[in-house]
N, C-alpha and C. Protein backbone atom coordinates (compact mmCIF):
# COMPACT_ATOMS: atom_id res chain seq x y z
N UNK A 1 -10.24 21.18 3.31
CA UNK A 1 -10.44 19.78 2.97
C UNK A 1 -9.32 19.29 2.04
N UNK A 2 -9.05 19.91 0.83
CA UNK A 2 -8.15 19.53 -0.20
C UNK A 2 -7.18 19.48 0.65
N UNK A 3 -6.78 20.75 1.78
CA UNK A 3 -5.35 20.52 2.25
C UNK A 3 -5.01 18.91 2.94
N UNK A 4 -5.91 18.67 3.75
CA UNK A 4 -5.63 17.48 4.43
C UNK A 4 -5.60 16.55 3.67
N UNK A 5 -6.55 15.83 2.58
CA UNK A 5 -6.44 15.09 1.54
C UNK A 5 -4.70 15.05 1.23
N UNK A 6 -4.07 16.79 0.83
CA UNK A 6 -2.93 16.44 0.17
C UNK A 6 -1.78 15.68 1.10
N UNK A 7 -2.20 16.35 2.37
CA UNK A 7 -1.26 16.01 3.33
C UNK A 7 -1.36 14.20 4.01
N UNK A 8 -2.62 13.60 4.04
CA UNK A 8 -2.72 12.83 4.13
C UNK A 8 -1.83 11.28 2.90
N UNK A 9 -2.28 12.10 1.22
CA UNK A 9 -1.50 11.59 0.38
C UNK A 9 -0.40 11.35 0.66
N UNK A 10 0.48 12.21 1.26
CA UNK A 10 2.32 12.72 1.16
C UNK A 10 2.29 11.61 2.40
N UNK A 11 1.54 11.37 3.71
CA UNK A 11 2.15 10.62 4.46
C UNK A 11 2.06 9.16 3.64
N UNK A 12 0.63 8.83 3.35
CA UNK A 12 0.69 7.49 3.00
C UNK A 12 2.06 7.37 2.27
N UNK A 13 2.17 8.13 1.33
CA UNK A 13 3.52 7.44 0.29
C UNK A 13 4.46 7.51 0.89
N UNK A 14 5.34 8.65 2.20
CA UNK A 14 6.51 8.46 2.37
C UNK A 14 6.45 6.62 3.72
N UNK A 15 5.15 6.50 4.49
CA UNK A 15 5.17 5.06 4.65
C UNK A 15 5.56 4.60 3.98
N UNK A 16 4.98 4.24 2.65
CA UNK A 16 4.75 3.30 1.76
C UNK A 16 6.56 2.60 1.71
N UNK A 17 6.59 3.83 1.01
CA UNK A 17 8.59 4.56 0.81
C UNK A 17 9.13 3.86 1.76
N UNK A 18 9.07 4.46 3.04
CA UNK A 18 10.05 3.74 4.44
C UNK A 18 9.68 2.41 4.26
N UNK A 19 8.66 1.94 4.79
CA UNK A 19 8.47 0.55 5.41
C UNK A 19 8.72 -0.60 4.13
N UNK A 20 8.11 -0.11 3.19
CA UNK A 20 7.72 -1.34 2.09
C UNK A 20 6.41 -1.72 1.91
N UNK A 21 5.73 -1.01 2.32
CA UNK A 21 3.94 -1.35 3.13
C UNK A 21 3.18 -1.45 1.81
N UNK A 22 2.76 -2.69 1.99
CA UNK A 22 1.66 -3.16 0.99
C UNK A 22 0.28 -1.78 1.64
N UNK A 23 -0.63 -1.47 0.03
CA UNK A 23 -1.45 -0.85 -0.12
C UNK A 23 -2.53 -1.64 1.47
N UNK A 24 -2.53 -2.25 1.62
CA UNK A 24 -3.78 -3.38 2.48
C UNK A 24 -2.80 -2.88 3.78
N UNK A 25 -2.00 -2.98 4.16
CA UNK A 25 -1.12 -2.77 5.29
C UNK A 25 -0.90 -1.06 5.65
N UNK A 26 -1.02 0.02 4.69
CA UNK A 26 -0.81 1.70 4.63
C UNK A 26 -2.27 1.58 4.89
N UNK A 27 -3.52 0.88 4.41
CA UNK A 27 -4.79 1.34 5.05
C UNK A 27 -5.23 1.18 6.56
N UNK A 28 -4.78 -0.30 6.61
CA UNK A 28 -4.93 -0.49 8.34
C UNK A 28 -4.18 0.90 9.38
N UNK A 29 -2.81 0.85 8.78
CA UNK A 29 -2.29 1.62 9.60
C UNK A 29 -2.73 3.40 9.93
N UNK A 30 -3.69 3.67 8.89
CA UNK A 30 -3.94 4.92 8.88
C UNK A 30 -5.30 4.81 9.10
N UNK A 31 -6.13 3.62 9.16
CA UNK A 31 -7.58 3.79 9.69
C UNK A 31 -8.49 4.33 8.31
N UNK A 32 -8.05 3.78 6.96
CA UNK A 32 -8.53 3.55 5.91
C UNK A 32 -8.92 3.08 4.71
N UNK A 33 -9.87 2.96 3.53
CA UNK A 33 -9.79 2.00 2.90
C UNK A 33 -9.03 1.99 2.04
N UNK A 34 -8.38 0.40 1.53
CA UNK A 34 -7.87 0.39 0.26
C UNK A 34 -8.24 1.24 -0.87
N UNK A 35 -9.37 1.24 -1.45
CA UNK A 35 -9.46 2.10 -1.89
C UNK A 35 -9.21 3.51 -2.35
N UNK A 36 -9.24 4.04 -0.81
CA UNK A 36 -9.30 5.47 -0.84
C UNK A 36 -7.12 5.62 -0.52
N UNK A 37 -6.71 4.52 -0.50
CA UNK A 37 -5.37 4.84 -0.33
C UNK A 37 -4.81 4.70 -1.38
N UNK A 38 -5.68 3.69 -2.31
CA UNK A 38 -5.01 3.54 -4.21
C UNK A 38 -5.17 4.78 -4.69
N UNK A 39 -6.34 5.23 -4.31
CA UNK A 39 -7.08 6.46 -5.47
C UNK A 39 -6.15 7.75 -4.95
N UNK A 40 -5.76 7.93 -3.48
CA UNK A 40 -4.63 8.86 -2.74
C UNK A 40 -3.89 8.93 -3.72
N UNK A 41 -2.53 7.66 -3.86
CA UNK A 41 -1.52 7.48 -4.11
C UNK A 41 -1.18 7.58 -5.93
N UNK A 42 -2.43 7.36 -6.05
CA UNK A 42 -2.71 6.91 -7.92
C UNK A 42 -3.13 7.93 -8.50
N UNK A 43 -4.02 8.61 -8.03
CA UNK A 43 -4.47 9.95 -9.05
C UNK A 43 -4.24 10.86 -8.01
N UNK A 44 -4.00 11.44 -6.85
CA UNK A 44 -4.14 12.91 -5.81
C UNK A 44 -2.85 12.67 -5.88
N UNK A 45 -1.63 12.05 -5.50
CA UNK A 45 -0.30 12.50 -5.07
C UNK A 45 0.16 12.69 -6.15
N UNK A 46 0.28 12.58 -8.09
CA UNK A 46 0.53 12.81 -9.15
C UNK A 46 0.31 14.33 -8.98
N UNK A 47 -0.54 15.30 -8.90
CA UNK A 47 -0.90 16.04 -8.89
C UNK A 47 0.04 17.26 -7.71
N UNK A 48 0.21 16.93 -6.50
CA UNK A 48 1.14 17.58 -5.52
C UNK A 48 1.96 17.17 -5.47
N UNK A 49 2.60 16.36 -5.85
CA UNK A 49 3.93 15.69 -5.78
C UNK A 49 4.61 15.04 -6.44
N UNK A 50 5.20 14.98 -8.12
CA UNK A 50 5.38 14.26 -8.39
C UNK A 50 6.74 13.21 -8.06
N UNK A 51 7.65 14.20 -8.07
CA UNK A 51 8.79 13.80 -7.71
C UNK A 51 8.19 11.80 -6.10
N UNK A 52 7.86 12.14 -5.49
CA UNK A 52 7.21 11.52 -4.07
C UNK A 52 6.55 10.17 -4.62
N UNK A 53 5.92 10.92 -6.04
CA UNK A 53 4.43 9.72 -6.43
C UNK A 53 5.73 8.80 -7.36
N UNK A 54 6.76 9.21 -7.95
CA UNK A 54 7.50 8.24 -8.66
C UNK A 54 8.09 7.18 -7.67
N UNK A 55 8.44 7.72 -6.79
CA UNK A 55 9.35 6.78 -5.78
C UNK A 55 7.84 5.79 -5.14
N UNK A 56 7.06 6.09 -4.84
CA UNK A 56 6.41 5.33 -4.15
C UNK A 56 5.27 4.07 -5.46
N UNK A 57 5.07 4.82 -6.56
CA UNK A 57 4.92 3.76 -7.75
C UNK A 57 6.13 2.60 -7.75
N UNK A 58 7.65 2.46 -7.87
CA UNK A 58 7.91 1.87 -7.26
C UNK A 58 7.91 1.15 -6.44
N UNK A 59 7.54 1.27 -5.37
CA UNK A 59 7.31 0.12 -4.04
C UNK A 59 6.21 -0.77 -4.02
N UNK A 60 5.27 0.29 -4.83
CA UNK A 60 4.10 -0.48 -5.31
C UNK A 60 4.06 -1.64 -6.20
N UNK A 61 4.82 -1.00 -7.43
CA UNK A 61 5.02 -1.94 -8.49
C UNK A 61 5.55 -3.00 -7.83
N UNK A 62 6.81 -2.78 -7.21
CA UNK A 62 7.65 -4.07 -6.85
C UNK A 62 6.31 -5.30 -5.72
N UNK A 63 5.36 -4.58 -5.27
CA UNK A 63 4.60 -4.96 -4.16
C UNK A 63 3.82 -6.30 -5.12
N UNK A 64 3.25 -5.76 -6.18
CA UNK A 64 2.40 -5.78 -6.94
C UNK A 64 2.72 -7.35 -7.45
N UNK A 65 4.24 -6.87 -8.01
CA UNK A 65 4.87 -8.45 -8.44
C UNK A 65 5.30 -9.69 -7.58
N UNK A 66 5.05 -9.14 -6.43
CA UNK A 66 5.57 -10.01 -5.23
C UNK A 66 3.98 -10.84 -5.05
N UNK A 67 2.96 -9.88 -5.26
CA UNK A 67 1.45 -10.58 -4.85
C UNK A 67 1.12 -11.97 -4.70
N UNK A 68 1.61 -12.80 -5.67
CA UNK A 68 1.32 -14.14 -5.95
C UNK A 68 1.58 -14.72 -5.05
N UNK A 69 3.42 -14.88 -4.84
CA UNK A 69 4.11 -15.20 -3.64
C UNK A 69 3.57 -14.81 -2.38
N UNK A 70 2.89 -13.94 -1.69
CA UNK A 70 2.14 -13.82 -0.67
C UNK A 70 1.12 -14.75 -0.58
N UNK A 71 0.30 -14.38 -1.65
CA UNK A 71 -0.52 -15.00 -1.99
C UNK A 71 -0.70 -16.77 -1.74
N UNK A 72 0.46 -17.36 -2.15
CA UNK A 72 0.83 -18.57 -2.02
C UNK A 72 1.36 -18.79 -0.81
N UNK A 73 2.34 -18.24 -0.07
CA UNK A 73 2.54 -18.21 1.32
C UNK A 73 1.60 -18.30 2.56
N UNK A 74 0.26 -17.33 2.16
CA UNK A 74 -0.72 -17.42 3.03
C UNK A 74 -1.54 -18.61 3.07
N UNK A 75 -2.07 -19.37 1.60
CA UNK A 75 -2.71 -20.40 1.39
C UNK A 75 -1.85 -21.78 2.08
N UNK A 76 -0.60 -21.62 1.91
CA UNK A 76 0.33 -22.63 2.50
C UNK A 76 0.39 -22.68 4.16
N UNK A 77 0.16 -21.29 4.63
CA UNK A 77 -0.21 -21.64 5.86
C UNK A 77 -1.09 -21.83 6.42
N UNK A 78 -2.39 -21.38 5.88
CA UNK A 78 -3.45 -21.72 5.98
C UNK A 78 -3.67 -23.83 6.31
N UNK A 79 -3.07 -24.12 5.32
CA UNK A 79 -3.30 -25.74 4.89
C UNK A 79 -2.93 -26.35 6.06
N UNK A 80 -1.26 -25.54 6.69
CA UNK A 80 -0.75 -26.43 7.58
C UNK A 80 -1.32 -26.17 9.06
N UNK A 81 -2.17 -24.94 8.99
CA UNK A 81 -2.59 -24.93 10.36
C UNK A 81 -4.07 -26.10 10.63
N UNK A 82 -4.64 -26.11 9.06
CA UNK A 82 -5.44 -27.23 9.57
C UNK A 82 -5.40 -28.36 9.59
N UNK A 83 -3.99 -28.87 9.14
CA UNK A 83 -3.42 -30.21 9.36
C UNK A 83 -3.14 -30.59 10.90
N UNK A 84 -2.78 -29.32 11.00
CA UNK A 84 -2.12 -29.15 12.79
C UNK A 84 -3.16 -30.08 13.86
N UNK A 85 -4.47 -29.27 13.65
CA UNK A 85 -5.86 -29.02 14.49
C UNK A 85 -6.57 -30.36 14.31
C-alpha cells in the first residue's frame, strides 16, 4: 500500500513539474480528489522525496498566486456567455 501511495506521489509532482497543472487539473487527470492530491504532494512526497517536493512547491506556489486571475477570467466568461444567450 505505502509503496503505491509513494509512487503515486512522485507521479503527481513530476506532472505537476512538466505541465504546470493546477492541483484541480493533477486530480482530474489521475481520477482523484483534490484533497488527497494536496495531502500527496504536501505531507507524503516531503517524506520520499525531497529534492522532487521542492521543485513541485514551486509550481504550486506560483499556481497559487496566479488563483485570482483565473479566478477573474472564469467569472468574465461566464458574464459574456450570458450576454451572448
Amino acid at each position: 500500500m505505502a509503496d503505491t501511495i509513494e509512487k503515486r506521489a512522485c507521479e503527481l509532482a513530476v506532472y505537476i513539474i512538466e505541465t504546470g497543472a493546477t492541483v484541480r487539473a493533477a486530480a482530474k487527470r489521475f481520477g482523484i480528489s483534490k484533497s488527497t492530491v494536496h495531502k500527496d504532494l504536501s505531507q507524503r512526497l516531503p517524506q520520499y522525496n525531497k529534492s522532487l517536493y521542492y521543485q513541485v512547491r514551486c509550481v504550486l506556489d506560483e499556481n497559487k498566486a496566479q488563483r485570482h486571475i483565473r479566478g477573474g477570467i472564469a467569472t468574465q466568461r461566464k458574464y459574456k456567455e450570458r450576454i451572448i444567450k
